[in-house]
PDB file of N, CA and C in Angstrom:
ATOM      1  N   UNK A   1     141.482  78.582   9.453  1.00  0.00           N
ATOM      2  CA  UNK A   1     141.690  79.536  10.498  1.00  0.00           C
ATOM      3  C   UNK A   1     140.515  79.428  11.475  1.00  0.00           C
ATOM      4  N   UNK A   2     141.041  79.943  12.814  1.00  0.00           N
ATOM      5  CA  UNK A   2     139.714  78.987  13.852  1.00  0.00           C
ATOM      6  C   UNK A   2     138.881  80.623  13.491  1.00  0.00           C
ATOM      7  N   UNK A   3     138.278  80.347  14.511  1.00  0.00           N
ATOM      8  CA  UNK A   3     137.129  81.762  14.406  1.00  0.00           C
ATOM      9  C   UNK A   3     138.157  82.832  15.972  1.00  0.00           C
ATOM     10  N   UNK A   4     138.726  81.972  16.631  1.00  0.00           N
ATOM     11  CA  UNK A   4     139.344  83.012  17.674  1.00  0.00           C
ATOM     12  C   UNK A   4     140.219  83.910  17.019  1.00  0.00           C
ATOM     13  N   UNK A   5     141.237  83.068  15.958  1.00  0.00           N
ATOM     14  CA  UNK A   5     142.241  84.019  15.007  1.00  0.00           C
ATOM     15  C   UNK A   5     141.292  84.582  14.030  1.00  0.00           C
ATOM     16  N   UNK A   6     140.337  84.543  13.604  1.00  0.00           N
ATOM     17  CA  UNK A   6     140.016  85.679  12.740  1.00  0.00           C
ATOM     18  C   UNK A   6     139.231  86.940  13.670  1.00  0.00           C
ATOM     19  N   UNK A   7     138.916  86.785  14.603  1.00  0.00           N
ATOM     20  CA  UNK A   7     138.750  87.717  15.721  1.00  0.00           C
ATOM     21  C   UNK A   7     139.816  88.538  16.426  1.00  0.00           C
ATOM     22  N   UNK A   8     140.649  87.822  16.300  1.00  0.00           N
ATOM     23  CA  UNK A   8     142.098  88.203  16.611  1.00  0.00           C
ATOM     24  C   UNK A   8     142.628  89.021  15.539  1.00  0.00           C
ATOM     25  N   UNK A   9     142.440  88.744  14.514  1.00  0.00           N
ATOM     26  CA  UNK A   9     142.737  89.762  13.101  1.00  0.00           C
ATOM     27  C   UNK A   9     142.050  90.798  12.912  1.00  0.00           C
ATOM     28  N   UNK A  10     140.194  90.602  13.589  1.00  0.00           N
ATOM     29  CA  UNK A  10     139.879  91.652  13.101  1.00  0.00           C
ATOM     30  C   UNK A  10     139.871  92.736  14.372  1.00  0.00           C
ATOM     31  N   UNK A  11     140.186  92.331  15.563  1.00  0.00           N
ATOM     32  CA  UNK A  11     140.189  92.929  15.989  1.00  0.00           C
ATOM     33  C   UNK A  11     141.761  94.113  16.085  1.00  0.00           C
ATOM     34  N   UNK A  12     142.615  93.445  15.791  1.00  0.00           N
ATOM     35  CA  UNK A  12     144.143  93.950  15.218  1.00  0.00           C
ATOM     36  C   UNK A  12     143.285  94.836  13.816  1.00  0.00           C
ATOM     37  N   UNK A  13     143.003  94.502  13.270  1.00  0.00           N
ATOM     38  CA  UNK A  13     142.476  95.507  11.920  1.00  0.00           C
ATOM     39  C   UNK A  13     141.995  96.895  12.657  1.00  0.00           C
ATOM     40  N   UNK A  14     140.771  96.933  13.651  1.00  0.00           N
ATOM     41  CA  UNK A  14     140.534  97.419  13.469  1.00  0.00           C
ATOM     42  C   UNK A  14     141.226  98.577  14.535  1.00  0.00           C
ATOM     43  N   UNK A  15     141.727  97.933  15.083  1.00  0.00           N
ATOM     44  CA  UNK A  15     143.373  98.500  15.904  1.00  0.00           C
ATOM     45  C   UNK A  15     143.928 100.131  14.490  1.00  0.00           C
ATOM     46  N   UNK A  16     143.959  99.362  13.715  1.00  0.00           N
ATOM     47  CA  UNK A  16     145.132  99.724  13.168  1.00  0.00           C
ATOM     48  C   UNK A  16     144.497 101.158  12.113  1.00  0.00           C
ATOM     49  N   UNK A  17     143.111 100.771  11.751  1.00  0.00           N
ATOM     50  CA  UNK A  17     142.308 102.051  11.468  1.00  0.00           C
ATOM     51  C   UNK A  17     141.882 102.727  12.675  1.00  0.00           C
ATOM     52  N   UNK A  18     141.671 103.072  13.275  1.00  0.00           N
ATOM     53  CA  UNK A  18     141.191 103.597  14.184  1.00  0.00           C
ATOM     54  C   UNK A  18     142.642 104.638  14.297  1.00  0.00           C
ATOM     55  N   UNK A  19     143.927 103.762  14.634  1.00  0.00           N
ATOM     56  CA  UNK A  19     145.088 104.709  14.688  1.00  0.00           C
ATOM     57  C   UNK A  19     145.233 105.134  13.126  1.00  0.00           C
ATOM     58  N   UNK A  20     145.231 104.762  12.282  1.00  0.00           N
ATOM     59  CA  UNK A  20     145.607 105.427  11.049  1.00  0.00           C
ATOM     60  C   UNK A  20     144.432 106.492  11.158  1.00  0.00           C
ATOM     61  N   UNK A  21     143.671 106.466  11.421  1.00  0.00           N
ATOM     62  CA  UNK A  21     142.348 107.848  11.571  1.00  0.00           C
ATOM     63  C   UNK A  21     142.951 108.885  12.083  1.00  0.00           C
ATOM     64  N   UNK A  22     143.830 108.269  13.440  1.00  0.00           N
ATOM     65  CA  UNK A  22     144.246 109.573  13.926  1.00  0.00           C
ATOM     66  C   UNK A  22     145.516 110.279  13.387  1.00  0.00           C
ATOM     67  N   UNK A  23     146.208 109.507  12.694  1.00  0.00           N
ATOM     68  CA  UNK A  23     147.348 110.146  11.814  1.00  0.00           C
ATOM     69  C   UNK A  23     147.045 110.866  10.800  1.00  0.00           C
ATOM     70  N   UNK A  24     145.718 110.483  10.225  1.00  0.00           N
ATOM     71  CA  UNK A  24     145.202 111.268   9.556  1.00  0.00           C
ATOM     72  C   UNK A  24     144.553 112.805   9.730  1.00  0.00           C
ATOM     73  N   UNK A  25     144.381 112.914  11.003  1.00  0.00           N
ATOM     74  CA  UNK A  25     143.565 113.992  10.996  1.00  0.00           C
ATOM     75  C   UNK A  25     145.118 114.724  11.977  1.00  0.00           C
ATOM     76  N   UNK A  26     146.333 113.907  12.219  1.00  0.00           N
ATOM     77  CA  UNK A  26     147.075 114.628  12.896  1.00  0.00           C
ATOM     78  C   UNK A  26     148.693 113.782  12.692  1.00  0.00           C
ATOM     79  N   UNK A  27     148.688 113.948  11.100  1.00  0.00           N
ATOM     80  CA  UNK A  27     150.086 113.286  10.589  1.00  0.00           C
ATOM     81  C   UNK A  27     151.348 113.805  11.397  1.00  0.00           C
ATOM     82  N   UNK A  28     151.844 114.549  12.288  1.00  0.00           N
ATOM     83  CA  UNK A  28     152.493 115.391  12.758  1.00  0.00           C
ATOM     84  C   UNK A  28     152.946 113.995  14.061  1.00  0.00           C
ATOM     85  N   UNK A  29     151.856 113.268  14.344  1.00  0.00           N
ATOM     86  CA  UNK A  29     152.014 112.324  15.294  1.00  0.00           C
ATOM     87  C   UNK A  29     152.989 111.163  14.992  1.00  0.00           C
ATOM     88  N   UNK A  30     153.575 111.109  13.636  1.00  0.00           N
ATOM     89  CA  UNK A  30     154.747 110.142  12.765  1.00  0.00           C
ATOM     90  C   UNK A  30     155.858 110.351  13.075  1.00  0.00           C
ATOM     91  N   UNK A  31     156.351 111.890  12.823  1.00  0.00           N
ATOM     92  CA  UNK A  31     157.369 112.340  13.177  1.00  0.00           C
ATOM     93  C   UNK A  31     157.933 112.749  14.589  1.00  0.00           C
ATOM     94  N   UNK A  32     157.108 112.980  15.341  1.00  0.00           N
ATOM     95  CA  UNK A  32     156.401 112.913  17.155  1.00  0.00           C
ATOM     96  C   UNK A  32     157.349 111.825  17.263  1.00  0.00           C
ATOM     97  N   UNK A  33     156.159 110.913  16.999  1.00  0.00           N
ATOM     98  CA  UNK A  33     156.925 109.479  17.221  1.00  0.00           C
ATOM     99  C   UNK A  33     157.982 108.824  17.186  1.00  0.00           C
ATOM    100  N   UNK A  34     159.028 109.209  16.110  1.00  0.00           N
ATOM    101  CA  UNK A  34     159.992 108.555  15.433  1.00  0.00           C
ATOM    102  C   UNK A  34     160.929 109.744  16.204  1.00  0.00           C
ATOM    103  N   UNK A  35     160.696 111.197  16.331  1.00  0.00           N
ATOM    104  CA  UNK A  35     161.599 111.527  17.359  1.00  0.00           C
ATOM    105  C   UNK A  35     161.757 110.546  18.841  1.00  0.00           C
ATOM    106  N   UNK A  36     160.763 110.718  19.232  1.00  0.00           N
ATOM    107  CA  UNK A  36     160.866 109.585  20.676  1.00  0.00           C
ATOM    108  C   UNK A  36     161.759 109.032  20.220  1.00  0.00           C
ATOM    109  N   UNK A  37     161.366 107.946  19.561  1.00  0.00           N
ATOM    110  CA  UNK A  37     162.032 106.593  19.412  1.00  0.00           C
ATOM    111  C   UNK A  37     163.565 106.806  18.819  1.00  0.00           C
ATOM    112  N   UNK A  38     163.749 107.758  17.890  1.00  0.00           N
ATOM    113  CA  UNK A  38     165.450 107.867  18.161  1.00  0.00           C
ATOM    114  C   UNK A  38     165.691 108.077  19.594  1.00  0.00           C
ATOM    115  N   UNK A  39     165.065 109.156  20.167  1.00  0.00           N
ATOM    116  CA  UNK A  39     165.887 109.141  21.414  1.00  0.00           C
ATOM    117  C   UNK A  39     165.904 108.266  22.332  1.00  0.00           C
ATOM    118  N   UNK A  40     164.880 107.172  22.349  1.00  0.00           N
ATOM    119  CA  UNK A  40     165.192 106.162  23.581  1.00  0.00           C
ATOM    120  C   UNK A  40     165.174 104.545  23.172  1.00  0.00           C
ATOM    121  N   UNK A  41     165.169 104.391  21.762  1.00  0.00           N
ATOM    122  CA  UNK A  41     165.671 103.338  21.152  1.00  0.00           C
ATOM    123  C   UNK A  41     166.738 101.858  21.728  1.00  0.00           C
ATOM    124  N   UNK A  42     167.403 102.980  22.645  1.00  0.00           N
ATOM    125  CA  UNK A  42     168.290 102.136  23.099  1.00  0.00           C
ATOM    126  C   UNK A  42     168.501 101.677  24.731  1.00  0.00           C
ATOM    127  N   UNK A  43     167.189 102.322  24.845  1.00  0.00           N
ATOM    128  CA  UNK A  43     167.210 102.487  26.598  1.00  0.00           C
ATOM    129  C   UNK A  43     166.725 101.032  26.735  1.00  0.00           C
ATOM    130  N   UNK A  44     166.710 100.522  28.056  1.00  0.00           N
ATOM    131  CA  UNK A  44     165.917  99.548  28.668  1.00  0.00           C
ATOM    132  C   UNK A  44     164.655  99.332  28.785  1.00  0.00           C
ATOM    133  N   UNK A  45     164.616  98.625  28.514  1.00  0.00           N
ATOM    134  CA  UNK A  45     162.701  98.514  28.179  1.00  0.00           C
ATOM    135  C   UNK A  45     162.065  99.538  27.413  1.00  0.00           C
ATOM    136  N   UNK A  46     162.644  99.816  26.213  1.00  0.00           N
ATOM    137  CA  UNK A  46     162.603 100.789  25.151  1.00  0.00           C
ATOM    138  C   UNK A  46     160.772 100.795  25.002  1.00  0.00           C
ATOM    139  N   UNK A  47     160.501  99.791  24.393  1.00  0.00           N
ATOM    140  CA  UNK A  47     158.946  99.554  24.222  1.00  0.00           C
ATOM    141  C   UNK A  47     158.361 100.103  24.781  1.00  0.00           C
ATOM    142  N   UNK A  48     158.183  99.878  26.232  1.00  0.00           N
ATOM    143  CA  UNK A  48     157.641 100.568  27.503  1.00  0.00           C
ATOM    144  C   UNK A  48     157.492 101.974  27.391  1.00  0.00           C
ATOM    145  N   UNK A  49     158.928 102.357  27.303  1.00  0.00           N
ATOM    146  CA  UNK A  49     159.244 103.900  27.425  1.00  0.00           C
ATOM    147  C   UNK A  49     158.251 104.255  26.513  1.00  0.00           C
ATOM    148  N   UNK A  50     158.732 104.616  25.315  1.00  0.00           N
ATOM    149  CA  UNK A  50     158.546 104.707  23.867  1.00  0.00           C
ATOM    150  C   UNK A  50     157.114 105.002  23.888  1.00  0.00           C
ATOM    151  N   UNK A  51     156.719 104.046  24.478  1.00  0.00           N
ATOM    152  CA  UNK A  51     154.657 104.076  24.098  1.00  0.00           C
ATOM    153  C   UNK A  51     154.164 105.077  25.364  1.00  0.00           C
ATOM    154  N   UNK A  52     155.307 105.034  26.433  1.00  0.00           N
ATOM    155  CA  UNK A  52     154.343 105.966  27.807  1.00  0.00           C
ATOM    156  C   UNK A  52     154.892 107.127  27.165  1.00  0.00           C
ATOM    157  N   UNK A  53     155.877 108.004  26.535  1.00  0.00           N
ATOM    158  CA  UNK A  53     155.578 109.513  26.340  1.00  0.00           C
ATOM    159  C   UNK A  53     155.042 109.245  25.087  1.00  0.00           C
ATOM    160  N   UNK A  54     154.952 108.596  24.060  1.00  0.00           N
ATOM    161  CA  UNK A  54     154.123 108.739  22.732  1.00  0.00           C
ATOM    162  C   UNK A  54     153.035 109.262  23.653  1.00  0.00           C
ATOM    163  N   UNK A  55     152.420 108.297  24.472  1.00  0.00           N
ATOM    164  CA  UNK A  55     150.755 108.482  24.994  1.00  0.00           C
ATOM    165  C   UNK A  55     150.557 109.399  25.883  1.00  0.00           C
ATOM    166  N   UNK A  56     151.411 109.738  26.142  1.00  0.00           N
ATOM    167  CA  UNK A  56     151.550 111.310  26.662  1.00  0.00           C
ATOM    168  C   UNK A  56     151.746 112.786  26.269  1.00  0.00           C
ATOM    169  N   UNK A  57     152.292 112.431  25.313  1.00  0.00           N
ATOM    170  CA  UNK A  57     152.841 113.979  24.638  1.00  0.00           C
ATOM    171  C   UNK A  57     151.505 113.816  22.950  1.00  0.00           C
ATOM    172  N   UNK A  58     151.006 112.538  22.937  1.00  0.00           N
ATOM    173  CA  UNK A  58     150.000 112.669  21.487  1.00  0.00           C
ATOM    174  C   UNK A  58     148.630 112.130  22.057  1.00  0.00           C
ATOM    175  N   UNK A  59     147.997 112.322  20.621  1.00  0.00           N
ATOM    176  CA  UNK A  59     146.450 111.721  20.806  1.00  0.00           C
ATOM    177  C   UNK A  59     146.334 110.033  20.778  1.00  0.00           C
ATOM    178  N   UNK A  60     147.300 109.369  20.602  1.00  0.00           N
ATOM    179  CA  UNK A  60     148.014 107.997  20.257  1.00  0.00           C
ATOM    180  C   UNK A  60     147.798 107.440  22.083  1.00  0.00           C
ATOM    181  N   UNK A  61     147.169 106.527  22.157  1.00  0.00           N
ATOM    182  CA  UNK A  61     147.302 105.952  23.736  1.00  0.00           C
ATOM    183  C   UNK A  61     147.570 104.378  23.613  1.00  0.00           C
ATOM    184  N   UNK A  62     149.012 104.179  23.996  1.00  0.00           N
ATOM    185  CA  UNK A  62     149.327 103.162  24.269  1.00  0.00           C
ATOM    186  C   UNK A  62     149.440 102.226  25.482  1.00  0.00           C
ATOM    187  N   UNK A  63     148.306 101.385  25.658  1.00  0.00           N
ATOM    188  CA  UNK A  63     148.329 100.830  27.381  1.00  0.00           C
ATOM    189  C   UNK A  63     149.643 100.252  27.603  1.00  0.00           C
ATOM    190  N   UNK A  64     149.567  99.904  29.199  1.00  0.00           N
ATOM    191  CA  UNK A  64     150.765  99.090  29.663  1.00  0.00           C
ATOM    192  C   UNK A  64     150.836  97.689  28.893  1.00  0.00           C
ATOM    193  N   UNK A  65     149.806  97.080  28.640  1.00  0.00           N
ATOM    194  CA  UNK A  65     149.532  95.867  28.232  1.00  0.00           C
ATOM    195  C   UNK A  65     149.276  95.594  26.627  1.00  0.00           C
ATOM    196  N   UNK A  66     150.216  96.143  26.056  1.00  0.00           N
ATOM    197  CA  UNK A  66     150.175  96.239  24.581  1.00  0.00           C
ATOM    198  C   UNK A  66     149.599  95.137  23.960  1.00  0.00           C
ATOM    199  N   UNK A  67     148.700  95.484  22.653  1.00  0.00           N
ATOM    200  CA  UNK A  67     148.118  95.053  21.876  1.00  0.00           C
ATOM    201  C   UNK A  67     148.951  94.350  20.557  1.00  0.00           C
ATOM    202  N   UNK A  68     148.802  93.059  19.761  1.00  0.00           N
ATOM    203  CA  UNK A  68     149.360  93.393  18.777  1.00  0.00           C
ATOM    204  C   UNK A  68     149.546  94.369  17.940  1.00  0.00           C
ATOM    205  N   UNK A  69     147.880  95.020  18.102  1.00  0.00           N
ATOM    206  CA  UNK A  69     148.840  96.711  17.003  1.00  0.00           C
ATOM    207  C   UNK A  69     149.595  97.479  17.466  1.00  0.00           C
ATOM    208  N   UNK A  70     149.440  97.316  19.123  1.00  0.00           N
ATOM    209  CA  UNK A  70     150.575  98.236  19.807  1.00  0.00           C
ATOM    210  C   UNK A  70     151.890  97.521  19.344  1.00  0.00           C
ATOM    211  N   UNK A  71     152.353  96.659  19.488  1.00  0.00           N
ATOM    212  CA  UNK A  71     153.216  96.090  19.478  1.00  0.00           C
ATOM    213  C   UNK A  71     154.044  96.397  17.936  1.00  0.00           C
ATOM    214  N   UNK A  72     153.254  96.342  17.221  1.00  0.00           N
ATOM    215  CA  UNK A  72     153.595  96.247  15.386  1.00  0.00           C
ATOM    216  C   UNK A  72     153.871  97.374  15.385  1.00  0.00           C
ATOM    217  N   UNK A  73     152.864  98.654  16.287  1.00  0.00           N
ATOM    218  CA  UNK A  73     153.479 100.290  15.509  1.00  0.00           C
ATOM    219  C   UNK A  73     154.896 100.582  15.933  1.00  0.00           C
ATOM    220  N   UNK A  74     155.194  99.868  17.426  1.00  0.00           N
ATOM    221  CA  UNK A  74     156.484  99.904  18.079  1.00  0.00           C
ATOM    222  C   UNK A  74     157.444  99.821  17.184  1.00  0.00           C
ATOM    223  N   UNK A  75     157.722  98.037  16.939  1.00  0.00           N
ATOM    224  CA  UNK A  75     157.759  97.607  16.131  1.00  0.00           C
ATOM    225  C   UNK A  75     158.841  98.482  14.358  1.00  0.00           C
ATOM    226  N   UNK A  76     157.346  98.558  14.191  1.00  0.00           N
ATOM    227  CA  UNK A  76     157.568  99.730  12.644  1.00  0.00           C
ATOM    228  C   UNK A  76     158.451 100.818  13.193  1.00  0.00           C
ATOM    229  N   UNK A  77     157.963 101.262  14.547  1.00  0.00           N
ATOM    230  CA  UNK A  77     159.252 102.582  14.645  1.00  0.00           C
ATOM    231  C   UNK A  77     160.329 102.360  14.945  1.00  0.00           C
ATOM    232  N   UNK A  78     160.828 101.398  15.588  1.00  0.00           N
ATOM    233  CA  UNK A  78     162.193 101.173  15.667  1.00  0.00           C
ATOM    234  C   UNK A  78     162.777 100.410  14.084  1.00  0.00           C
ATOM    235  N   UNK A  79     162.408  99.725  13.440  1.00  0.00           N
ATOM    236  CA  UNK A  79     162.418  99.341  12.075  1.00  0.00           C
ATOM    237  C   UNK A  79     163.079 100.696  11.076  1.00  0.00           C
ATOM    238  N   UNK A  80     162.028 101.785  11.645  1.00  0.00           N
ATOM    239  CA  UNK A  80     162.646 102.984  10.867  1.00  0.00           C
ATOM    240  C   UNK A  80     163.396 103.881  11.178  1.00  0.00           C
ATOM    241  N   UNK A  81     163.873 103.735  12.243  1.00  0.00           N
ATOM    242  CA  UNK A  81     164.528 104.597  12.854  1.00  0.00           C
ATOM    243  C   UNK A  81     166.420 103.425  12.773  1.00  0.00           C
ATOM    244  N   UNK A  82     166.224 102.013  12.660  1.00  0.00           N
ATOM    245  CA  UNK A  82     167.452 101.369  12.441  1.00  0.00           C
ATOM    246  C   UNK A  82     167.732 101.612  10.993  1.00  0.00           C
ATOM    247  N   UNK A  83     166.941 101.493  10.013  1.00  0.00           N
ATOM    248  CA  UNK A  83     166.838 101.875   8.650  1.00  0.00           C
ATOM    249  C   UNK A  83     167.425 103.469   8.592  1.00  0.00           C
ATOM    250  N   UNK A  84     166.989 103.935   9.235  1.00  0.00           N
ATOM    251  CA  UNK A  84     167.844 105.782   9.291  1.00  0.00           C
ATOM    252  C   UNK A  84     169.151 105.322   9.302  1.00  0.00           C
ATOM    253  N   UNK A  85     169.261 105.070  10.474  1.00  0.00           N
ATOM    254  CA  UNK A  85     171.064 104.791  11.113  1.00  0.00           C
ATOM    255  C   UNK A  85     171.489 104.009  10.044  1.00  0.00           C
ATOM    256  N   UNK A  86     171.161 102.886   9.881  1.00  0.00           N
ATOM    257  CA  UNK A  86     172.024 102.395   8.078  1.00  0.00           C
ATOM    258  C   UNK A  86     172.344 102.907   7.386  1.00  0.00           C
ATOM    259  N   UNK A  87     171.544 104.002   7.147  1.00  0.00           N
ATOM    260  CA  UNK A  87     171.764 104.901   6.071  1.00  0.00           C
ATOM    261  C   UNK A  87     173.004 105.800   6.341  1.00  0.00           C
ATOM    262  N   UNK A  88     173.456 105.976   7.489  1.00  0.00           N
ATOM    263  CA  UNK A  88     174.211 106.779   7.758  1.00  0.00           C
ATOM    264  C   UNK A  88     176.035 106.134   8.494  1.00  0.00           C
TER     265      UNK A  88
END
């Protein structure tokens, strides 16, 4: 692995604590979330949407120019929110 991808990892790592910190001190931001994302799941440029009221309505700030961890939490929420609808 070169040294740019393990910079690239750690900097995605530390992406990803930093947000798990804040779920922690404000788990309420999961379910926040996963409301959004049912509701605009299916819109156009869902991603987009999705991350500008997350980063608006929570302590969660998602830039225009998403990060791989931005990208992965996206990602994970639409994952769980298609996993709902299966279920049903």
């Amino acid at each position: 692995m070169s040294n740019l991808e393990v910079r690239n990892r750690q900097r995605v790592i530390e992406e990803l604590r930093v947000f798990l910190k804040k779920v922690f001190v404000e788990p309420e931001i999961i379910s926040h979330s996963l409301a959004i994302t049912r509701e605009l799941i299916d819109e156009d440029n869902a991603d987009a949407i999705i991350a500008q009221k997350i980063s608006e309505t929570t302590n969660v700030k998602i830039p225009t120019e998403h990060s791989d961890a931005d990208r992965l939490f996206l990602q994970v929420l639409r994952e769980v929110v298609r996993d709902e609808n299966a279920m049903y």
